[in-house]
N, C-alpha and C. Protein backbone atom coordinates (compact mmCIF):
# COMPACT_ATOMS: atom_id res chain seq x y z
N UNK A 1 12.60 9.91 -11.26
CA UNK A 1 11.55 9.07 -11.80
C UNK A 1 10.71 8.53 -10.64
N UNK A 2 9.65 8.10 -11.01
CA UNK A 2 8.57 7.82 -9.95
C UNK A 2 7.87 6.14 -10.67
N UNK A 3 7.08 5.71 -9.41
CA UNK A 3 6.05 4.74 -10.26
C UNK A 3 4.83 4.96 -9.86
N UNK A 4 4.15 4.40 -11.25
CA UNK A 4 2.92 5.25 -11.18
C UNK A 4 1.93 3.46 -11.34
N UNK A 5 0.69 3.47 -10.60
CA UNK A 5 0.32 2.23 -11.05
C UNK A 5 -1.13 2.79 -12.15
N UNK A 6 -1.68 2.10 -13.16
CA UNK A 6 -2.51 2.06 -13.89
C UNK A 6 -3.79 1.57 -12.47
N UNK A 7 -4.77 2.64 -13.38
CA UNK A 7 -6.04 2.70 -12.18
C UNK A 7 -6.76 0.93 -13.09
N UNK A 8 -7.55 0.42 -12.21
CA UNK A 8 -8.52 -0.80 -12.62
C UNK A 8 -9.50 -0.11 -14.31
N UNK A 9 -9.34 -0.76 -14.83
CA UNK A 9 -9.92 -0.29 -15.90
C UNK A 9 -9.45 0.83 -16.90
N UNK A 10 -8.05 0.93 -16.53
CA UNK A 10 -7.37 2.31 -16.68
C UNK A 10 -6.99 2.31 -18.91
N UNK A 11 -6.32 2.81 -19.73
CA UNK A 11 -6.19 2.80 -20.72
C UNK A 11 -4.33 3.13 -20.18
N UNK A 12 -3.69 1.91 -20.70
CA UNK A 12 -2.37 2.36 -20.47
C UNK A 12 -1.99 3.84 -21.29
N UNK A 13 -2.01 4.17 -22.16
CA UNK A 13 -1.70 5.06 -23.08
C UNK A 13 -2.06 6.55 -22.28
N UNK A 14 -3.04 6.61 -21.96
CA UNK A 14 -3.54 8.12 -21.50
C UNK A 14 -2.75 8.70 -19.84
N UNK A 15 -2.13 9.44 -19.65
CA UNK A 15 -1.56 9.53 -18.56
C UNK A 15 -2.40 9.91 -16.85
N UNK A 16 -3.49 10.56 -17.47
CA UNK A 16 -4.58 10.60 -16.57
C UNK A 16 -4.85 9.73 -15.97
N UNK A 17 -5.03 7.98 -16.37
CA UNK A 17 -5.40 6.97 -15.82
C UNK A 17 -4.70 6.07 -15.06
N UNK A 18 -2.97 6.58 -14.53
CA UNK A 18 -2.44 6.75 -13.42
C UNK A 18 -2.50 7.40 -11.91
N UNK A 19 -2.07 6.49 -10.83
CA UNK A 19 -2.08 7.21 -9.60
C UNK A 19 -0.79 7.03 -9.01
N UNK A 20 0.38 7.96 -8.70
CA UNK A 20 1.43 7.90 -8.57
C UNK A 20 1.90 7.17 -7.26
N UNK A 21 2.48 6.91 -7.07
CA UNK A 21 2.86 5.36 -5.73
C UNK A 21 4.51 5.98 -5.14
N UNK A 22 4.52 5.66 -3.84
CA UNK A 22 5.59 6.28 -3.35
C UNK A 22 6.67 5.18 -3.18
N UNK A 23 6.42 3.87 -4.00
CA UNK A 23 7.59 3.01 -4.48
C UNK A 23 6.86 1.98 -5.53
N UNK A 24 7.56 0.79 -5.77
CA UNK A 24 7.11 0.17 -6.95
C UNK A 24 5.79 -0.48 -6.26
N UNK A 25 4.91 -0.62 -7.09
CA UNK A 25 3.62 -1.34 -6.46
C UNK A 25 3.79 -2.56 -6.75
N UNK A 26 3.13 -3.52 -6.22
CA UNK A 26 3.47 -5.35 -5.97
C UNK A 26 2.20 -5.63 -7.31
N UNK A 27 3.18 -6.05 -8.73
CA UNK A 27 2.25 -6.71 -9.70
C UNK A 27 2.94 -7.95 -9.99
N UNK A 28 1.76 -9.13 -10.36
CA UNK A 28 2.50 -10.22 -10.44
C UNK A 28 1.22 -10.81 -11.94
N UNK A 29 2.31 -10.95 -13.20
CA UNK A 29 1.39 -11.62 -14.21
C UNK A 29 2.35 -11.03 -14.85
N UNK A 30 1.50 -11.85 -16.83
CA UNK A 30 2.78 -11.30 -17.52
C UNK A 30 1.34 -10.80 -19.01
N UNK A 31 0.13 -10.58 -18.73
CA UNK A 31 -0.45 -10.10 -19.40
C UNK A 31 -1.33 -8.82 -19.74
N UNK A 32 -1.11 -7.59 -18.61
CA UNK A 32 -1.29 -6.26 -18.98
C UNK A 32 -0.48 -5.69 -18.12
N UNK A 33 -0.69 -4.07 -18.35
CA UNK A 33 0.02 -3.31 -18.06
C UNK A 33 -0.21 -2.78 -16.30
N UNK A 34 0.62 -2.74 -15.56
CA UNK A 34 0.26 -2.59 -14.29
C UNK A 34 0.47 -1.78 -13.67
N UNK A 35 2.00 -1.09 -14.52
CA UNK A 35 2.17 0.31 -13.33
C UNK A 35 3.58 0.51 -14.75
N UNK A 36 4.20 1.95 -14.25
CA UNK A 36 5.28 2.13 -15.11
C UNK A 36 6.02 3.29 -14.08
N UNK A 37 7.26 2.99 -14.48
CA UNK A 37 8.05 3.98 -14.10
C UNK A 37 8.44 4.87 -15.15
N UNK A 38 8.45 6.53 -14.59
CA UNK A 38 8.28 7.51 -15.42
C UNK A 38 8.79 8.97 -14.75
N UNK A 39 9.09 9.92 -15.73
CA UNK A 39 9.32 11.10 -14.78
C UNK A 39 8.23 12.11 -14.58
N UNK A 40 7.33 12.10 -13.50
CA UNK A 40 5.76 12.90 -13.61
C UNK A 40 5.99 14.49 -14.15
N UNK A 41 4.92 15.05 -14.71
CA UNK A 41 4.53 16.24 -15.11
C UNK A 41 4.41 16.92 -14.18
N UNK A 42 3.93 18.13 -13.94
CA UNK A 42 3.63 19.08 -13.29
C UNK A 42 2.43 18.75 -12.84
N UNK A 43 1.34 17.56 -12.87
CA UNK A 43 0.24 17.40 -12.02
C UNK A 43 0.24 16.05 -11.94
N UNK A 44 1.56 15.38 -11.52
CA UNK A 44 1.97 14.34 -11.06
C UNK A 44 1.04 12.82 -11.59
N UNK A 45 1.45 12.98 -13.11
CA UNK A 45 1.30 11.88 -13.96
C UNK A 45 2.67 11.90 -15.22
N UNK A 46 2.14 10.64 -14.92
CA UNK A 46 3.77 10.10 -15.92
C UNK A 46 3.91 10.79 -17.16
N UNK A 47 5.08 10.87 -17.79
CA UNK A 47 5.23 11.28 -19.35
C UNK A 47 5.75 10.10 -19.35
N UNK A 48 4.69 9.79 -20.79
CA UNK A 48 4.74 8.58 -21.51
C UNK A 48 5.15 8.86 -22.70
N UNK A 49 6.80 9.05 -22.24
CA UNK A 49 7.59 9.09 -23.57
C UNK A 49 7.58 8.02 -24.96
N UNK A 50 7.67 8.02 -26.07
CA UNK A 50 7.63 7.46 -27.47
C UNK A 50 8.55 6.32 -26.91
N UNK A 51 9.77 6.64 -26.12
CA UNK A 51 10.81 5.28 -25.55
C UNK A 51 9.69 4.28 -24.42
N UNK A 52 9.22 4.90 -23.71
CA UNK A 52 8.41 3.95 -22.98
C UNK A 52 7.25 3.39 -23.56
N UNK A 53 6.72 4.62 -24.05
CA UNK A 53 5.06 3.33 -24.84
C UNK A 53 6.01 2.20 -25.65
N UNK A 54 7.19 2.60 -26.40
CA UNK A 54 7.75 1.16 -26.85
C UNK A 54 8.04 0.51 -26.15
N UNK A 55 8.83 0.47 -24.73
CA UNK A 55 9.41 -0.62 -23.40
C UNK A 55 7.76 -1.27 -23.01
N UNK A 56 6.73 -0.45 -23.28
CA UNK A 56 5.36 -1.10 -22.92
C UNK A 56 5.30 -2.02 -24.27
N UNK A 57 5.19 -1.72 -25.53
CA UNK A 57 4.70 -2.61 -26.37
C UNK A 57 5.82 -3.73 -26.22
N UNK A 58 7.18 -3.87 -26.23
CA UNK A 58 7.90 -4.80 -25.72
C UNK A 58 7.93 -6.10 -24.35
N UNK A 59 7.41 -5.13 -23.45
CA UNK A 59 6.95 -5.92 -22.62
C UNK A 59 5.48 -6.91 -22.74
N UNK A 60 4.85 -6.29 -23.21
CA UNK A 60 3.77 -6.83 -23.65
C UNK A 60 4.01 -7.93 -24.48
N UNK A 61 4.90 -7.97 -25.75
CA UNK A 61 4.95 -8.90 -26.65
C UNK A 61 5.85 -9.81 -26.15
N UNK A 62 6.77 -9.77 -25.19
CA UNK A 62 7.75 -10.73 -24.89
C UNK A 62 6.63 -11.21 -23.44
N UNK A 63 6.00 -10.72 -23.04
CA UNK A 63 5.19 -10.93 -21.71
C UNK A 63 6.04 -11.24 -20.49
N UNK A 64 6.96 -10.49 -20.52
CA UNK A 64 8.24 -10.08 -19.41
C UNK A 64 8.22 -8.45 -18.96
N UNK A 65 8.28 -8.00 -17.54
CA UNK A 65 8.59 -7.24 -16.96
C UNK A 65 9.48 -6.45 -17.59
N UNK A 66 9.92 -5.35 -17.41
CA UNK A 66 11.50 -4.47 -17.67
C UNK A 66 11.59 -3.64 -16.88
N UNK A 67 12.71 -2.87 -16.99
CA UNK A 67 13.26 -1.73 -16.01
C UNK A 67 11.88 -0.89 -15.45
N UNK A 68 11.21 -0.31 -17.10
CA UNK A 68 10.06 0.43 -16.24
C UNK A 68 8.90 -0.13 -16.16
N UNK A 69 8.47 -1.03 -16.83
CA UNK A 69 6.96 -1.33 -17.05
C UNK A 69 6.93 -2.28 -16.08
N UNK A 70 6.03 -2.90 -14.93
CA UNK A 70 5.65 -3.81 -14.40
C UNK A 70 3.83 -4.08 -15.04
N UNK A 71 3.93 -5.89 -14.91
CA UNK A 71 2.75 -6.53 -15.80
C UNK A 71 2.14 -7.39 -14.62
N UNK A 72 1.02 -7.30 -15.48
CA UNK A 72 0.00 -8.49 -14.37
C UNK A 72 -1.31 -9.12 -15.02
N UNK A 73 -1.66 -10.69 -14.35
CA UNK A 73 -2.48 -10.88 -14.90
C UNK A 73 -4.12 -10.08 -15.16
């Protein structure tokens, strides 16, 4: 698995709008999506498995961090 951070303006959902990071990137907030950990594709963007877009909508609604999703203001 890798972490990938969401580009400025990025659409969490689409995997394109990641840039993959060679450790966790420094996010600090508890109201969007900032980066996720994931296992990349073959052109080194995340699969945004059905389990993670849910660990994202979870994080989001509890507005707490988890294993993969890191948040920020």
């Amino acid at each position: 698995m890798a972490w990938f951070s969401l580009n400025p303006s990025g659409n969490p959902t689409i995997p394109n709008d990641y840039t993959i990071q060679g450790s966790q990137p420094s996010c600090a907030g508890t109201d969007q999506i900032c980066a996720v950990q994931a296992t990349p594709d073959s052109n080194n963007k995340p699969q945004l498995t059905d389990a993670l877009k849910n660990e994202m909508i979870v994080a989001l609604h509890n507005r707490t961090a988890s294993t993969n999703v890191s948040l920020k203001d």
